[in-house]
PDB file of N, CA and C in Angstrom:
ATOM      1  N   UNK A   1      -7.744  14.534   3.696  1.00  0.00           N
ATOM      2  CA  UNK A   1      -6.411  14.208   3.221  1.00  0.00           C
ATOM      3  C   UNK A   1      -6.438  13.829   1.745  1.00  0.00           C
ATOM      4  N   UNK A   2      -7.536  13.109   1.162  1.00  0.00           N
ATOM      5  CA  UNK A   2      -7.527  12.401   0.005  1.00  0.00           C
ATOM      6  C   UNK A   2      -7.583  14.116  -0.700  1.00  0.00           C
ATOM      7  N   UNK A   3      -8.622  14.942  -0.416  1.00  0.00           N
ATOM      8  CA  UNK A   3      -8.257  16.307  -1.458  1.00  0.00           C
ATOM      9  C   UNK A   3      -7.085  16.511  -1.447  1.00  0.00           C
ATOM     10  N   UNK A   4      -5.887  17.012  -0.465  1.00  0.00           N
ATOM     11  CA  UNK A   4      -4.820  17.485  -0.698  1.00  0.00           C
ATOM     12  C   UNK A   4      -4.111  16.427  -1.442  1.00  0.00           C
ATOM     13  N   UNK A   5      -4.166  14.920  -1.393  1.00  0.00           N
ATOM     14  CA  UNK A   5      -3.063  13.976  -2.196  1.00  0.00           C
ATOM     15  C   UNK A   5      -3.553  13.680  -3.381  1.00  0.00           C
ATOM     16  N   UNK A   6      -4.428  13.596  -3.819  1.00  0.00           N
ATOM     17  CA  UNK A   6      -4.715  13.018  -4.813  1.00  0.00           C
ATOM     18  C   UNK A   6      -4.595  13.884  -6.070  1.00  0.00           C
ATOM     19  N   UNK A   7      -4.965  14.837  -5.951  1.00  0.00           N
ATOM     20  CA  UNK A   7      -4.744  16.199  -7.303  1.00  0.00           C
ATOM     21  C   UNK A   7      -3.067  16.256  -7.909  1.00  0.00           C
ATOM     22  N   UNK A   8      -2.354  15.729  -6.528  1.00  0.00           N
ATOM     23  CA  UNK A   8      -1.131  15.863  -7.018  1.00  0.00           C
ATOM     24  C   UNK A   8      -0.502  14.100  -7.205  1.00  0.00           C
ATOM     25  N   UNK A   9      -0.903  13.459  -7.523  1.00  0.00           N
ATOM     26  CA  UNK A   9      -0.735  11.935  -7.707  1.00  0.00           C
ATOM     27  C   UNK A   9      -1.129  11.817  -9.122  1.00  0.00           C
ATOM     28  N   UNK A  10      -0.522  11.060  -9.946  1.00  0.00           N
ATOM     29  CA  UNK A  10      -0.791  10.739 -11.155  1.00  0.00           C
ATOM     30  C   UNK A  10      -1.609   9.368 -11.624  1.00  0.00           C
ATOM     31  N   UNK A  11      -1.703   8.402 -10.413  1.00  0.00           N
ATOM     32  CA  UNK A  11      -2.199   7.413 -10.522  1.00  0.00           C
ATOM     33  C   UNK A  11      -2.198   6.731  -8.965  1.00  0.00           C
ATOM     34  N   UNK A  12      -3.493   6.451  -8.533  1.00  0.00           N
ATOM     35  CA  UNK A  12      -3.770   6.164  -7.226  1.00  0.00           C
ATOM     36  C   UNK A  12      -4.294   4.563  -7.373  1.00  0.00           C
ATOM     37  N   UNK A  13      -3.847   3.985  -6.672  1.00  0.00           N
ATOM     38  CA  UNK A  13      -3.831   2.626  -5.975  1.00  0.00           C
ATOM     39  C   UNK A  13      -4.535   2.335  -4.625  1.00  0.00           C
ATOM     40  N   UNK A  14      -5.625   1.745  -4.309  1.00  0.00           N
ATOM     41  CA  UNK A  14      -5.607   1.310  -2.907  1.00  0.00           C
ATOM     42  C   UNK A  14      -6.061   0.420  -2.332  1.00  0.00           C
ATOM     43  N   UNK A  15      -5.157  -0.339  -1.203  1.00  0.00           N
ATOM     44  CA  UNK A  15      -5.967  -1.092  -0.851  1.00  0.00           C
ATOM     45  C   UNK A  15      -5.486  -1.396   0.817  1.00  0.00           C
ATOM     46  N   UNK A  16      -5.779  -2.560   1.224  1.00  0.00           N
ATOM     47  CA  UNK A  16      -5.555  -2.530   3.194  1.00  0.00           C
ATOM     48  C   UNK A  16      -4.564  -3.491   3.533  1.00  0.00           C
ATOM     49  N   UNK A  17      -4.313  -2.922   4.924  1.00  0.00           N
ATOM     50  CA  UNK A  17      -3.155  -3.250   5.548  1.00  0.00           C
ATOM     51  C   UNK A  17      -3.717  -4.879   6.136  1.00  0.00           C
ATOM     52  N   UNK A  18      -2.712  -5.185   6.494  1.00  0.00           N
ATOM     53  CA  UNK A  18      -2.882  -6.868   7.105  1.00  0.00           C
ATOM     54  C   UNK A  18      -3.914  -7.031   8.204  1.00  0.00           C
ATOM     55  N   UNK A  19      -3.985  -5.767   9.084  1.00  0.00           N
ATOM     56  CA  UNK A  19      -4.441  -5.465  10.201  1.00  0.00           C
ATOM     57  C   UNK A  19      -6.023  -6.242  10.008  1.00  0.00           C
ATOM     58  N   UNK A  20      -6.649  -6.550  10.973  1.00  0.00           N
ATOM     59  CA  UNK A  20      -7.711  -7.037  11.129  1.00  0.00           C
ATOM     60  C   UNK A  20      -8.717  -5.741  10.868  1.00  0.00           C
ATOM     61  N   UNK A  21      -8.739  -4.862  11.609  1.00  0.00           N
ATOM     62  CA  UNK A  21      -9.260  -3.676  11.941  1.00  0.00           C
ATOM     63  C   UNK A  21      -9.303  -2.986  10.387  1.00  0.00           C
ATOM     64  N   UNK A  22      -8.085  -3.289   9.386  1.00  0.00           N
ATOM     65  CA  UNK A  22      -8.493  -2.197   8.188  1.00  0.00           C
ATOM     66  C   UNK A  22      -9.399  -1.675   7.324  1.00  0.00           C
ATOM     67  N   UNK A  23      -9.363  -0.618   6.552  1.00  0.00           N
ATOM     68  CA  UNK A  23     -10.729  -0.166   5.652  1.00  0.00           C
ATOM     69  C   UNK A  23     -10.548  -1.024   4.723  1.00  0.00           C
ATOM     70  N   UNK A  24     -11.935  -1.776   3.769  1.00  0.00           N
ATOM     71  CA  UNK A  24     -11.593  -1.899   2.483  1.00  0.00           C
ATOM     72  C   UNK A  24     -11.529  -1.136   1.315  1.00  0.00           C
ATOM     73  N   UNK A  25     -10.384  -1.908   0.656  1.00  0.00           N
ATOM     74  CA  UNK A  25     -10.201  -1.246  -0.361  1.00  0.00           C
ATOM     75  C   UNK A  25     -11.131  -0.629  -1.266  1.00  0.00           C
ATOM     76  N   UNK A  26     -12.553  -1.365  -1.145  1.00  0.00           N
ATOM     77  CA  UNK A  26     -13.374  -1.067  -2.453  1.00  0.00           C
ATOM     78  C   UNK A  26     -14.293   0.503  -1.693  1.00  0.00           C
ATOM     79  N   UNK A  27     -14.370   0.607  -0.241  1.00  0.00           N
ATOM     80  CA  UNK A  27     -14.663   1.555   0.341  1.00  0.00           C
ATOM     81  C   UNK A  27     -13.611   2.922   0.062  1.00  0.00           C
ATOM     82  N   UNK A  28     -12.408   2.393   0.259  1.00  0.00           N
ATOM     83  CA  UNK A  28     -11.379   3.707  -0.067  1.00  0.00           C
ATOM     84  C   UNK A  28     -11.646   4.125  -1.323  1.00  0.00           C
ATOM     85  N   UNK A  29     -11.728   3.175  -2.557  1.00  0.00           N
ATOM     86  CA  UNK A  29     -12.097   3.648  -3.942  1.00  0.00           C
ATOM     87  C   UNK A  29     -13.295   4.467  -4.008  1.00  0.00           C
ATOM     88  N   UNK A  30     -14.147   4.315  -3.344  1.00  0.00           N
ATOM     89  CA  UNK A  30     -14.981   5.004  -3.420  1.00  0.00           C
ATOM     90  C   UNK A  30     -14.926   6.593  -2.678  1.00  0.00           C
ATOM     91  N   UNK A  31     -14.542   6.547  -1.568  1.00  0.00           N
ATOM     92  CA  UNK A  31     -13.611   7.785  -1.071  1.00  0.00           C
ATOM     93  C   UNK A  31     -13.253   8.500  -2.246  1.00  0.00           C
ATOM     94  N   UNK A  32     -12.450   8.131  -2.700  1.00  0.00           N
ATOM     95  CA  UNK A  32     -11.501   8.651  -4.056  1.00  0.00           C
ATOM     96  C   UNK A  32     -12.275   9.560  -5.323  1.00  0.00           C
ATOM     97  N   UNK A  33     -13.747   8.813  -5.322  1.00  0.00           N
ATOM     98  CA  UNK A  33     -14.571   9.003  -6.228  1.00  0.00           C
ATOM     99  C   UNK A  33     -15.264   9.901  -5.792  1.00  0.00           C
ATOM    100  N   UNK A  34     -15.781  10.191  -4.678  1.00  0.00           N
ATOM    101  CA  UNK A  34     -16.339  11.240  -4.471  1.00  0.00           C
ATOM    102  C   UNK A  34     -15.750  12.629  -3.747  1.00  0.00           C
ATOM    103  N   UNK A  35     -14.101  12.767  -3.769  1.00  0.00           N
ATOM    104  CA  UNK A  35     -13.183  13.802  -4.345  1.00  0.00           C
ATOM    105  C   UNK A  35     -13.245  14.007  -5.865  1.00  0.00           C
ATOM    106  N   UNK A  36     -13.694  12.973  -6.727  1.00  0.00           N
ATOM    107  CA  UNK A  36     -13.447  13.302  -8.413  1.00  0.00           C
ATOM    108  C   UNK A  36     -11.986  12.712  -8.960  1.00  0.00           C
ATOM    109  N   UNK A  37     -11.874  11.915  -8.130  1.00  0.00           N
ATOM    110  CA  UNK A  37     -10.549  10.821  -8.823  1.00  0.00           C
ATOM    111  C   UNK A  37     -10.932   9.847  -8.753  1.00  0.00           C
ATOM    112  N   UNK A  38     -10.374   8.688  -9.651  1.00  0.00           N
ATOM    113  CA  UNK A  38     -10.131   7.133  -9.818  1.00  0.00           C
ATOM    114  C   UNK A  38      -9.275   6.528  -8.752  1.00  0.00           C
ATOM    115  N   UNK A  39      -9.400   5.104  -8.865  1.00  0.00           N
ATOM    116  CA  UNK A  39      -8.424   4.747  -7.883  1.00  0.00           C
ATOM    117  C   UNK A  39      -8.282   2.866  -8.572  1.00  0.00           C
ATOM    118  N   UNK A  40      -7.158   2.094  -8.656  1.00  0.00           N
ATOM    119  CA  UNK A  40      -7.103   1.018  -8.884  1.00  0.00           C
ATOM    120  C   UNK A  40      -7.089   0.544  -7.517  1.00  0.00           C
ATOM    121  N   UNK A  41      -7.702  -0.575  -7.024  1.00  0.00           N
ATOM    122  CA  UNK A  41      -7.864  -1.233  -6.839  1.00  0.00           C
ATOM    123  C   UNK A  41      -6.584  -2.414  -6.551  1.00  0.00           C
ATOM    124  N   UNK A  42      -6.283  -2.542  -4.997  1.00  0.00           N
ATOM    125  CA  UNK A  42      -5.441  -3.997  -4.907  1.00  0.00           C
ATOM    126  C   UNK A  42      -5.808  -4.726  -3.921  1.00  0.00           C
ATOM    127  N   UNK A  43      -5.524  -6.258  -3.639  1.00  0.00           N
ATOM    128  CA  UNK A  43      -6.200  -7.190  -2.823  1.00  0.00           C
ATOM    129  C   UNK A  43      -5.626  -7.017  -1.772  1.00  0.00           C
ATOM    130  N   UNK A  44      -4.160  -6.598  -1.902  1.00  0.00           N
ATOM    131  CA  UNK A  44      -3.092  -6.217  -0.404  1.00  0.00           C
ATOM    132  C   UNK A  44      -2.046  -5.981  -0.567  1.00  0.00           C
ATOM    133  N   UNK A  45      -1.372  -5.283   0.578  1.00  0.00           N
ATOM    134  CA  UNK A  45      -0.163  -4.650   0.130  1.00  0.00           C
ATOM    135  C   UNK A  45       0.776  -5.261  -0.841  1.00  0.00           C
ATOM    136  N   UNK A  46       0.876  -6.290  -1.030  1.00  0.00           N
ATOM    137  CA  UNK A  46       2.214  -6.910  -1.743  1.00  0.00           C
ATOM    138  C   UNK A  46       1.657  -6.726  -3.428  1.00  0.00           C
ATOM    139  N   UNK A  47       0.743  -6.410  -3.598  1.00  0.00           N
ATOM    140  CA  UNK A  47       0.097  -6.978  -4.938  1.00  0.00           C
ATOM    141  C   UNK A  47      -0.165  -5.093  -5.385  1.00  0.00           C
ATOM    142  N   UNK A  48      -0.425  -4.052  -4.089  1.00  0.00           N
ATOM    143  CA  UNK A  48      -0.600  -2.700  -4.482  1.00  0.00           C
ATOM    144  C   UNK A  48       0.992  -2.372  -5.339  1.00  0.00           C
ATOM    145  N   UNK A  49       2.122  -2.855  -4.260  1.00  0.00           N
ATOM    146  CA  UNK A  49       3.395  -2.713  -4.951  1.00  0.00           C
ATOM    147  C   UNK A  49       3.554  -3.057  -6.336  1.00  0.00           C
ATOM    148  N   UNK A  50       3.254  -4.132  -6.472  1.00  0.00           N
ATOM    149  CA  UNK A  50       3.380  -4.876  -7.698  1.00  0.00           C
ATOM    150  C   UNK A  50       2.677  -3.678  -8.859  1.00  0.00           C
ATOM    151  N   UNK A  51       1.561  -3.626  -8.275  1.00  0.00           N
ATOM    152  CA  UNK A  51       0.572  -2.614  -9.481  1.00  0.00           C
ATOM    153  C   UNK A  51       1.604  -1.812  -9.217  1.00  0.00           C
ATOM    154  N   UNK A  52       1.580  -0.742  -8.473  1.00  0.00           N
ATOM    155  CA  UNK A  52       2.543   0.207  -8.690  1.00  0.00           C
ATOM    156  C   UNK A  52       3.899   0.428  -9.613  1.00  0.00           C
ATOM    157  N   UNK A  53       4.730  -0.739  -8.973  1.00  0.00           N
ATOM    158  CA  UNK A  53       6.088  -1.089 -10.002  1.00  0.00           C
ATOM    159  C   UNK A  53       5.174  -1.178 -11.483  1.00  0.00           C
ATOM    160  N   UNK A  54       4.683  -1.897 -11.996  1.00  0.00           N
ATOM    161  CA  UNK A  54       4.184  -2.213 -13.230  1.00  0.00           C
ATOM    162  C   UNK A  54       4.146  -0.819 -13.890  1.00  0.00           C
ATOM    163  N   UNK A  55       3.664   0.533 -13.307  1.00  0.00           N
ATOM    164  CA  UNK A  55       2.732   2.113 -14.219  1.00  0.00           C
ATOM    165  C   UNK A  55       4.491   2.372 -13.873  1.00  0.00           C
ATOM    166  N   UNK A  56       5.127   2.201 -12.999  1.00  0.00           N
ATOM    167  CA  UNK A  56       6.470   3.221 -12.647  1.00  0.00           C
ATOM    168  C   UNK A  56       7.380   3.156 -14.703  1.00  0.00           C
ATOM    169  N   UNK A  57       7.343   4.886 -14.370  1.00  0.00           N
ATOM    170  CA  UNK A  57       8.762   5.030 -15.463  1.00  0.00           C
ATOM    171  C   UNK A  57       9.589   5.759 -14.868  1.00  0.00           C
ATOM    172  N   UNK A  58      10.474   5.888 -16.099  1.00  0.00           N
ATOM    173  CA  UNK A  58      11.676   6.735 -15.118  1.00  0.00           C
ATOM    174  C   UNK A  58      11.539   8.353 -14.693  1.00  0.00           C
ATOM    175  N   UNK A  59      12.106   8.812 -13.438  1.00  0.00           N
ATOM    176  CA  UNK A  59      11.769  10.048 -12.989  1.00  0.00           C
ATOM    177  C   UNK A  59      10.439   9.773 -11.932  1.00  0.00           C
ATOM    178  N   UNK A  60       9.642   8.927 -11.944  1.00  0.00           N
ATOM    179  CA  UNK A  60       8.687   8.813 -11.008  1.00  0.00           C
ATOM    180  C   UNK A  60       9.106   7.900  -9.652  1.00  0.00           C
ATOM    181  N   UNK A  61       8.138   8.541  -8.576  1.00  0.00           N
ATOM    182  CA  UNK A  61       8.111   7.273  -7.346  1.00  0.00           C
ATOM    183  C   UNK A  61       6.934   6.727  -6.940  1.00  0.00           C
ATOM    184  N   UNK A  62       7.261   5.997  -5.838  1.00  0.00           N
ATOM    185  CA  UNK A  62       5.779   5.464  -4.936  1.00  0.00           C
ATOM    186  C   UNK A  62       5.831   6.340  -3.714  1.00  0.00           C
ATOM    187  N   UNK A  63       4.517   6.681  -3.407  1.00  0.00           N
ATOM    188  CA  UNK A  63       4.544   7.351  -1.792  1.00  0.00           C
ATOM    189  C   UNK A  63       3.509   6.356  -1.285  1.00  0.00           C
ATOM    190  N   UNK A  64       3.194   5.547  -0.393  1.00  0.00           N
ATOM    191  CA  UNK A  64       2.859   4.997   0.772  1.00  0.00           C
ATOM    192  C   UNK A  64       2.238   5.739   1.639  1.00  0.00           C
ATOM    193  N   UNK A  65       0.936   5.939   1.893  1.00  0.00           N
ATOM    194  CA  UNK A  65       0.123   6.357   3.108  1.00  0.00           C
ATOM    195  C   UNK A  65      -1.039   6.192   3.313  1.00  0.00           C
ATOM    196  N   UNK A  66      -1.182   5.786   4.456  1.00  0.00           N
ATOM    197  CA  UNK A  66      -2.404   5.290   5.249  1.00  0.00           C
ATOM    198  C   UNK A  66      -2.246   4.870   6.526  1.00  0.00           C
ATOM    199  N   UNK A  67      -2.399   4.039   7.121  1.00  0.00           N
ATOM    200  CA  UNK A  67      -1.802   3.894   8.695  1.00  0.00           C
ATOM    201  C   UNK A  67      -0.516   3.164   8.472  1.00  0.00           C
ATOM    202  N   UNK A  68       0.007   3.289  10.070  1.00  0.00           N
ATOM    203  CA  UNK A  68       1.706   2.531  10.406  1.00  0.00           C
ATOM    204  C   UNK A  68       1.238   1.230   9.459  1.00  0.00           C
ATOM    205  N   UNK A  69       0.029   0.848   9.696  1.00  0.00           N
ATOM    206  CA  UNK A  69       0.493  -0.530   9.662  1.00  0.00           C
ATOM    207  C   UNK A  69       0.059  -1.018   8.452  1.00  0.00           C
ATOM    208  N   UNK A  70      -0.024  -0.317   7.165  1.00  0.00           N
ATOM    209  CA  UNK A  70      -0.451  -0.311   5.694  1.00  0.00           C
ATOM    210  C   UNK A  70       1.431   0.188   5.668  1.00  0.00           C
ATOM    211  N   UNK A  71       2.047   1.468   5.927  1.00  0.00           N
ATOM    212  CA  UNK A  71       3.296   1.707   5.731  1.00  0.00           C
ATOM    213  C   UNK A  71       3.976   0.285   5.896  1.00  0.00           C
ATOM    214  N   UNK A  72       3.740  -0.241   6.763  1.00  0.00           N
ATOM    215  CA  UNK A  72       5.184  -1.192   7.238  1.00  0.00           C
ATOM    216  C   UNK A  72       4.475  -2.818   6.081  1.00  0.00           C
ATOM    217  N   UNK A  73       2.973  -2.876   5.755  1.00  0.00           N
ATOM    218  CA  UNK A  73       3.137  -3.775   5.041  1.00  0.00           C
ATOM    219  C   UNK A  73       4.054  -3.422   4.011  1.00  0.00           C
ATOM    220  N   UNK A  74       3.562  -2.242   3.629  1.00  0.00           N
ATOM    221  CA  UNK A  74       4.083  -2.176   2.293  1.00  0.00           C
ATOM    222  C   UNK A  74       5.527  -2.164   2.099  1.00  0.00           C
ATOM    223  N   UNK A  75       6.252  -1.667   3.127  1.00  0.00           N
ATOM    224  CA  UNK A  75       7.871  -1.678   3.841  1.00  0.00           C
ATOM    225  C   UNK A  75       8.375  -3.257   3.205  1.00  0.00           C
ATOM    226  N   UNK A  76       7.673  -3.823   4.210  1.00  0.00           N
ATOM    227  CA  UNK A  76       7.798  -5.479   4.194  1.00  0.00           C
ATOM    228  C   UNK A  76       8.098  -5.585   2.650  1.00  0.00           C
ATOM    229  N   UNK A  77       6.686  -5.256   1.756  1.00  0.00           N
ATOM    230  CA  UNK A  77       6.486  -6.126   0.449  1.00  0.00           C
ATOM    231  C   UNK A  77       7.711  -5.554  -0.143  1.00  0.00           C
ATOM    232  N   UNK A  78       8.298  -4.779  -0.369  1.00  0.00           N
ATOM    233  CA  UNK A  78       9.415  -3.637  -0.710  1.00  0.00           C
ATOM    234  C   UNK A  78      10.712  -4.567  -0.728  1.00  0.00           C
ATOM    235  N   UNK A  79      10.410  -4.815   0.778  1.00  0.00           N
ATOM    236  CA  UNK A  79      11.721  -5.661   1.261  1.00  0.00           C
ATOM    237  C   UNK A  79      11.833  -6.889   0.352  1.00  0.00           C
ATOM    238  N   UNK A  80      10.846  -7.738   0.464  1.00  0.00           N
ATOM    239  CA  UNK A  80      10.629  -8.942  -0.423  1.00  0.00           C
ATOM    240  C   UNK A  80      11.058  -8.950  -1.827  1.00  0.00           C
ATOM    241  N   UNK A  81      10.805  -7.426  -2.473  1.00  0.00           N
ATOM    242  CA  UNK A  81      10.541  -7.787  -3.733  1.00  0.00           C
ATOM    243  C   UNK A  81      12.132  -7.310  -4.544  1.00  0.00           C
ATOM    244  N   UNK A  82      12.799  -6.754  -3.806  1.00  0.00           N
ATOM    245  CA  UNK A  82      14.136  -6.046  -3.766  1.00  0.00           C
ATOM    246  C   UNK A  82      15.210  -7.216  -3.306  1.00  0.00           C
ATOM    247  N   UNK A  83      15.187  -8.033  -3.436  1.00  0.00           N
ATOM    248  CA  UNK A  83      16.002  -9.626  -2.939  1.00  0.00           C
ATOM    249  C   UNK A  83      16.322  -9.307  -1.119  1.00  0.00           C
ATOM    250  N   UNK A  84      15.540  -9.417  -0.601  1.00  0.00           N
ATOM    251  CA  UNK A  84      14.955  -9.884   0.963  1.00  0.00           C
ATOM    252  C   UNK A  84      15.698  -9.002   1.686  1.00  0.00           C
ATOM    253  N   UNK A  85      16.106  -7.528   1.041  1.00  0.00           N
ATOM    254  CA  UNK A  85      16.780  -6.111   2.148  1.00  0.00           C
ATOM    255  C   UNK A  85      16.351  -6.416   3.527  1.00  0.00           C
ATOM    256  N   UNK A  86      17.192  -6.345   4.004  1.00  0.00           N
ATOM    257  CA  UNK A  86      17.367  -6.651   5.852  1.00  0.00           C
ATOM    258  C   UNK A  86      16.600  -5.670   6.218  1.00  0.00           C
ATOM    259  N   UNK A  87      15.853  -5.697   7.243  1.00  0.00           N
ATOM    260  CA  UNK A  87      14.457  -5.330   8.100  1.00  0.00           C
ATOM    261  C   UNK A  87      15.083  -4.809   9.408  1.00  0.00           C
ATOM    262  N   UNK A  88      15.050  -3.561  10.591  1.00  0.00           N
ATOM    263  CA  UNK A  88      15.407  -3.950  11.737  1.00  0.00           C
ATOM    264  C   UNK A  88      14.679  -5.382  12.352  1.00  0.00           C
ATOM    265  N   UNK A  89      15.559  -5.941  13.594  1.00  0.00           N
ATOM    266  CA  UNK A  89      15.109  -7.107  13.630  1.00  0.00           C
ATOM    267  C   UNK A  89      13.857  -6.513  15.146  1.00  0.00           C
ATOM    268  N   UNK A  90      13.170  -7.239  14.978  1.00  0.00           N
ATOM    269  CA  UNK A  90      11.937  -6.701  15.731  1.00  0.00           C
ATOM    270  C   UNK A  90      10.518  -6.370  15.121  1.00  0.00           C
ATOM    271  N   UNK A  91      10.899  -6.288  13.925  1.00  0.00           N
ATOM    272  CA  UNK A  91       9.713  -6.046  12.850  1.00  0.00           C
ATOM    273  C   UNK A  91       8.586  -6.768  12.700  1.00  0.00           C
ATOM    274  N   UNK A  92       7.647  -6.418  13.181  1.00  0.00           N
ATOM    275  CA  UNK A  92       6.301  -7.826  13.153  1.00  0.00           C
ATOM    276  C   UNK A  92       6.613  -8.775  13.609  1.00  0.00           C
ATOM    277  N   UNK A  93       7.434  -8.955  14.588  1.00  0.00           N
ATOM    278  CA  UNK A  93       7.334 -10.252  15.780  1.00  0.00           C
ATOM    279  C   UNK A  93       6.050 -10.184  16.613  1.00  0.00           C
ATOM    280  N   UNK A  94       5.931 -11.425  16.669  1.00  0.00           N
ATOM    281  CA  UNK A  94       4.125 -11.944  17.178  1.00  0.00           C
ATOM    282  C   UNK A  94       2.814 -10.759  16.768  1.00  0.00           C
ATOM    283  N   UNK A  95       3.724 -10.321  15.670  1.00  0.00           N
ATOM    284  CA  UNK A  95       1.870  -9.399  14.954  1.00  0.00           C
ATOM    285  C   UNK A  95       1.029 -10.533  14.514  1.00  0.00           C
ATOM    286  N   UNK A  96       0.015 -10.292  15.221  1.00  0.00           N
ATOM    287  CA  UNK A  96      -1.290 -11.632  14.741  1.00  0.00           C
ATOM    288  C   UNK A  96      -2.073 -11.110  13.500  1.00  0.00           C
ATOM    289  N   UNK A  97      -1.652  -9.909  12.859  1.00  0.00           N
ATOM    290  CA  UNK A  97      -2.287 -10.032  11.448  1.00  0.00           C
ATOM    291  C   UNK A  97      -1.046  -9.647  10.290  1.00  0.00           C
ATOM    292  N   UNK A  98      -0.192 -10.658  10.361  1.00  0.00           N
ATOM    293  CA  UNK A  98       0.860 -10.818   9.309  1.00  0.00           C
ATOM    294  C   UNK A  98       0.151 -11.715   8.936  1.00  0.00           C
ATOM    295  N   UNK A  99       1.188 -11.574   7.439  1.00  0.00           N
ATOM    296  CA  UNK A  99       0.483 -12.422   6.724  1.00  0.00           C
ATOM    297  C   UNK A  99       1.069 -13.652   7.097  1.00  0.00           C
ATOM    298  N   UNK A 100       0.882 -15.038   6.511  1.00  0.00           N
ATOM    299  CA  UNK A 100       1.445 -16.343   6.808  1.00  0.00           C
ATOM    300  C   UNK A 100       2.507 -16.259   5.730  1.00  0.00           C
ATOM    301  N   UNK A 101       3.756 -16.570   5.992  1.00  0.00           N
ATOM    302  CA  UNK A 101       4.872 -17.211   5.202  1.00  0.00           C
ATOM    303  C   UNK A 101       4.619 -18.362   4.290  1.00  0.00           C
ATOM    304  N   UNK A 102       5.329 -18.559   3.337  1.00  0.00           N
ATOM    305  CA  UNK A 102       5.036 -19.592   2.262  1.00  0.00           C
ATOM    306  C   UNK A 102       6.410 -20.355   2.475  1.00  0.00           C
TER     307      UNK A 102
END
């Protein structure tokens, strides 16, 4: 998958979902590297967004992929960072690898 996405990506980001079970990030970077691309580096979804927003200009987007449950962090961080866009309600109720609320 990383051959077909990455040639057409202008700047790759990665890092893991909340999930207990996920890859690390510094393993995916390396993935990346031995297709012949770079990859930045993030500690977790909310902070990949952040990098992301930061390179965004106009005419560009973000695409999101890796498992459901890297999508829906990143859903989440989206939600957060956009003044708290309503979620269906059901969303990560009793997921035991959310993150903790502040």
């Amino acid at each position: 998958m990383l051959e077909a996405l990455l040639p057409n990506s202008e700047h790759t980001i990665v890092t893991r979902s909340y999930h207990p079970r996920a890859a690390a990030p510094y393993d995916l970077a390396d993935l990346c590297a031995e297709v012949g691309h770079g990859a930045e580096i993030a500690v977790d979804p909310t902070k990949a967004l952040e990098q992301a927003y930061a390179r965004l200009e106009p005419g560009m987007g973000i695409i999101a992929t890796g498992s459901i449950f890297l999508v829906a962090d990143i859903r989440e961080a989206w939600s957060h960072q956009n003044g708290d866009i309503a979620l269906p309600k059901g969303d990560w109720v009793d997921e035991p690898w959310k993150p903790p609320t502040a």
